[in-house]
Protein backbone atom coordinates (compact mmCIF):
# COMPACT_ATOMS: atom_id res chain seq x y z
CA UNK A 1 0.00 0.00 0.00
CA UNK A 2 1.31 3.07 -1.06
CA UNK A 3 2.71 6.43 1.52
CA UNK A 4 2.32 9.55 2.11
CA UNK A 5 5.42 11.58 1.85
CA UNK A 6 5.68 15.71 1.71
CA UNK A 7 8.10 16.99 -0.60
CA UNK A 8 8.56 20.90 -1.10
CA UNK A 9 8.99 22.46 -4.68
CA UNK A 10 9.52 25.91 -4.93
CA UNK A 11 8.42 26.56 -1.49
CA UNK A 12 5.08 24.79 -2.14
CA UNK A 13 4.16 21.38 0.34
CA UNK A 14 3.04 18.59 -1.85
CA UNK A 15 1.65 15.42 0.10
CA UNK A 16 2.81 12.52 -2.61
CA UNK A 17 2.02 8.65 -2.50
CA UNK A 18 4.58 6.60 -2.87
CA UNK A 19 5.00 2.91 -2.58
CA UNK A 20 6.82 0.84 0.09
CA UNK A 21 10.61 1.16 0.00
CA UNK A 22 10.22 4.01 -2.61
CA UNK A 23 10.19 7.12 -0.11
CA UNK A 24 14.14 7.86 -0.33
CA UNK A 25 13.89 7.76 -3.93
CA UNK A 26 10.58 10.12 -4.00
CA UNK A 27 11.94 12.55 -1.70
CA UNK A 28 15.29 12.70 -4.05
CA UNK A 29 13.76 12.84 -7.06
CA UNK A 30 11.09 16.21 -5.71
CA UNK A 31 14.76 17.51 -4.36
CA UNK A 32 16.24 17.52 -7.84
CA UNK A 33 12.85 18.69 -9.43
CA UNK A 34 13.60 21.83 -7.02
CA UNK A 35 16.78 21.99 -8.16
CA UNK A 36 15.72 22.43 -12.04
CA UNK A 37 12.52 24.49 -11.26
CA UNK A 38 15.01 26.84 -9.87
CA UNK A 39 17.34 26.95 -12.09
CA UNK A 40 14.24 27.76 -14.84
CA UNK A 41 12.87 30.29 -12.59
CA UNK A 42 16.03 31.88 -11.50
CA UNK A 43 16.87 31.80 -15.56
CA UNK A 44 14.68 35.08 -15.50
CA UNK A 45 12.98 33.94 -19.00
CA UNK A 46 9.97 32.33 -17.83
CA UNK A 47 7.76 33.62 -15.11
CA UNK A 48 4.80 31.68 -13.07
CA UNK A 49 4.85 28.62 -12.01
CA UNK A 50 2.78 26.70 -14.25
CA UNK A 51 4.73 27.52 -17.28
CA UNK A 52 8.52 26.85 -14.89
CA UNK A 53 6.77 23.32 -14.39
CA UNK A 54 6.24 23.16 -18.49
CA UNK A 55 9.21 24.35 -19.31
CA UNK A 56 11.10 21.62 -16.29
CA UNK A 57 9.20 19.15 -17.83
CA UNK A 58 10.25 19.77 -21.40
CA UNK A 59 14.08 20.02 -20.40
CA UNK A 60 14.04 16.46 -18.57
CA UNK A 61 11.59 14.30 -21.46
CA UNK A 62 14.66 15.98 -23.54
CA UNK A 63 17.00 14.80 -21.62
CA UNK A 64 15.46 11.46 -21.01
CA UNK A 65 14.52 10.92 -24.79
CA UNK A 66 18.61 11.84 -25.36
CA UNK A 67 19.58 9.64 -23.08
CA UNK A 68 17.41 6.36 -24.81
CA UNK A 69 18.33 6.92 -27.87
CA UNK A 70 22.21 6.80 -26.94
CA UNK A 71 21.52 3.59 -24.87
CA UNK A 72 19.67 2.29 -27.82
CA UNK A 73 22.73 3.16 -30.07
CA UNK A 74 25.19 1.74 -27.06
CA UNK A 75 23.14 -1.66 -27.47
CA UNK A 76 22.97 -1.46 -31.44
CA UNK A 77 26.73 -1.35 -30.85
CA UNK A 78 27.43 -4.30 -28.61
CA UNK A 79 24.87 -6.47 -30.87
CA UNK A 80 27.06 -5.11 -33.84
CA UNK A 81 30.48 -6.11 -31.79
CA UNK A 82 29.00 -9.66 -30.68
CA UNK A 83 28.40 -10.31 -34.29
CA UNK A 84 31.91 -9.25 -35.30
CA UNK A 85 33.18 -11.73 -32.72
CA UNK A 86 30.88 -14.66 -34.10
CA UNK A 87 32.09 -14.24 -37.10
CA UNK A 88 35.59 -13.48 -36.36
CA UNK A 89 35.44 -16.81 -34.07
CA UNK A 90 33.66 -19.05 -36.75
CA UNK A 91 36.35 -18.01 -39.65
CA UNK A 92 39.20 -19.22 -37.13
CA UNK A 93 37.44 -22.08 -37.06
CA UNK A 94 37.69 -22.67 -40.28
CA UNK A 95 41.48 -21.84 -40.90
CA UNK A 96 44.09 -24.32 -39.79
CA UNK A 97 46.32 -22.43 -37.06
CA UNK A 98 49.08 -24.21 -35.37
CA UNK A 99 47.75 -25.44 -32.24
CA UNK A 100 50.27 -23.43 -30.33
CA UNK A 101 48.77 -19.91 -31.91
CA UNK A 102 45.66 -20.96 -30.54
CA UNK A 103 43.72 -19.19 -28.02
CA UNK A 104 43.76 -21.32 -24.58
């Protein structure tokens, strides 16, 4: 059952469910949502705090959809790198090396 945990951002109380064992994470992640909203507000261009919230928002799905697509490209890259090694692996195979060149 989930929580309730208060986190503060930009001076406002929020009461927040969260489930079991997931408090310390909730309370970190409101404390670096603070930390953004701030830096937005404090930025000077955007004033109220609906439109700070937008803008946070819009920064982090940035971020976030950044951050997938290298982690997609960082796993196209090992599959890429395994294949190299099949391959590599299956033409040594095939070619007679002395057996004291062989990998052990």
């Amino acid at each position: 059952m989930s929580e309730p945990v208060k986190v503060n951002i930009l001076d406002r109380d929020f009461m927040v469910a969260a489930p079991p064992g997931q408090q310390a994470e909730l309370r970190e992640s409101a404390r670096q949502l603070d930390a953004r909203m701030r830096e937005v507000r404090d930025g000077g261009r955007v004033v109220g705090t609906d439109r700070i919230a937008i803008v946070t928002a819009l920064n982090l799905m940035h971020e976030l959809l950044e951050a997938q697509a290298q982690s997609h490209d960082d796993g196209s890259l090992g599959e890429r790198l395994q294949a190299l090694d099949t391959r590599i692996h299956d033409y040594l195979d095939q070619v007679d090396i002395p057996a004291e060149l062989r990998r052990r």
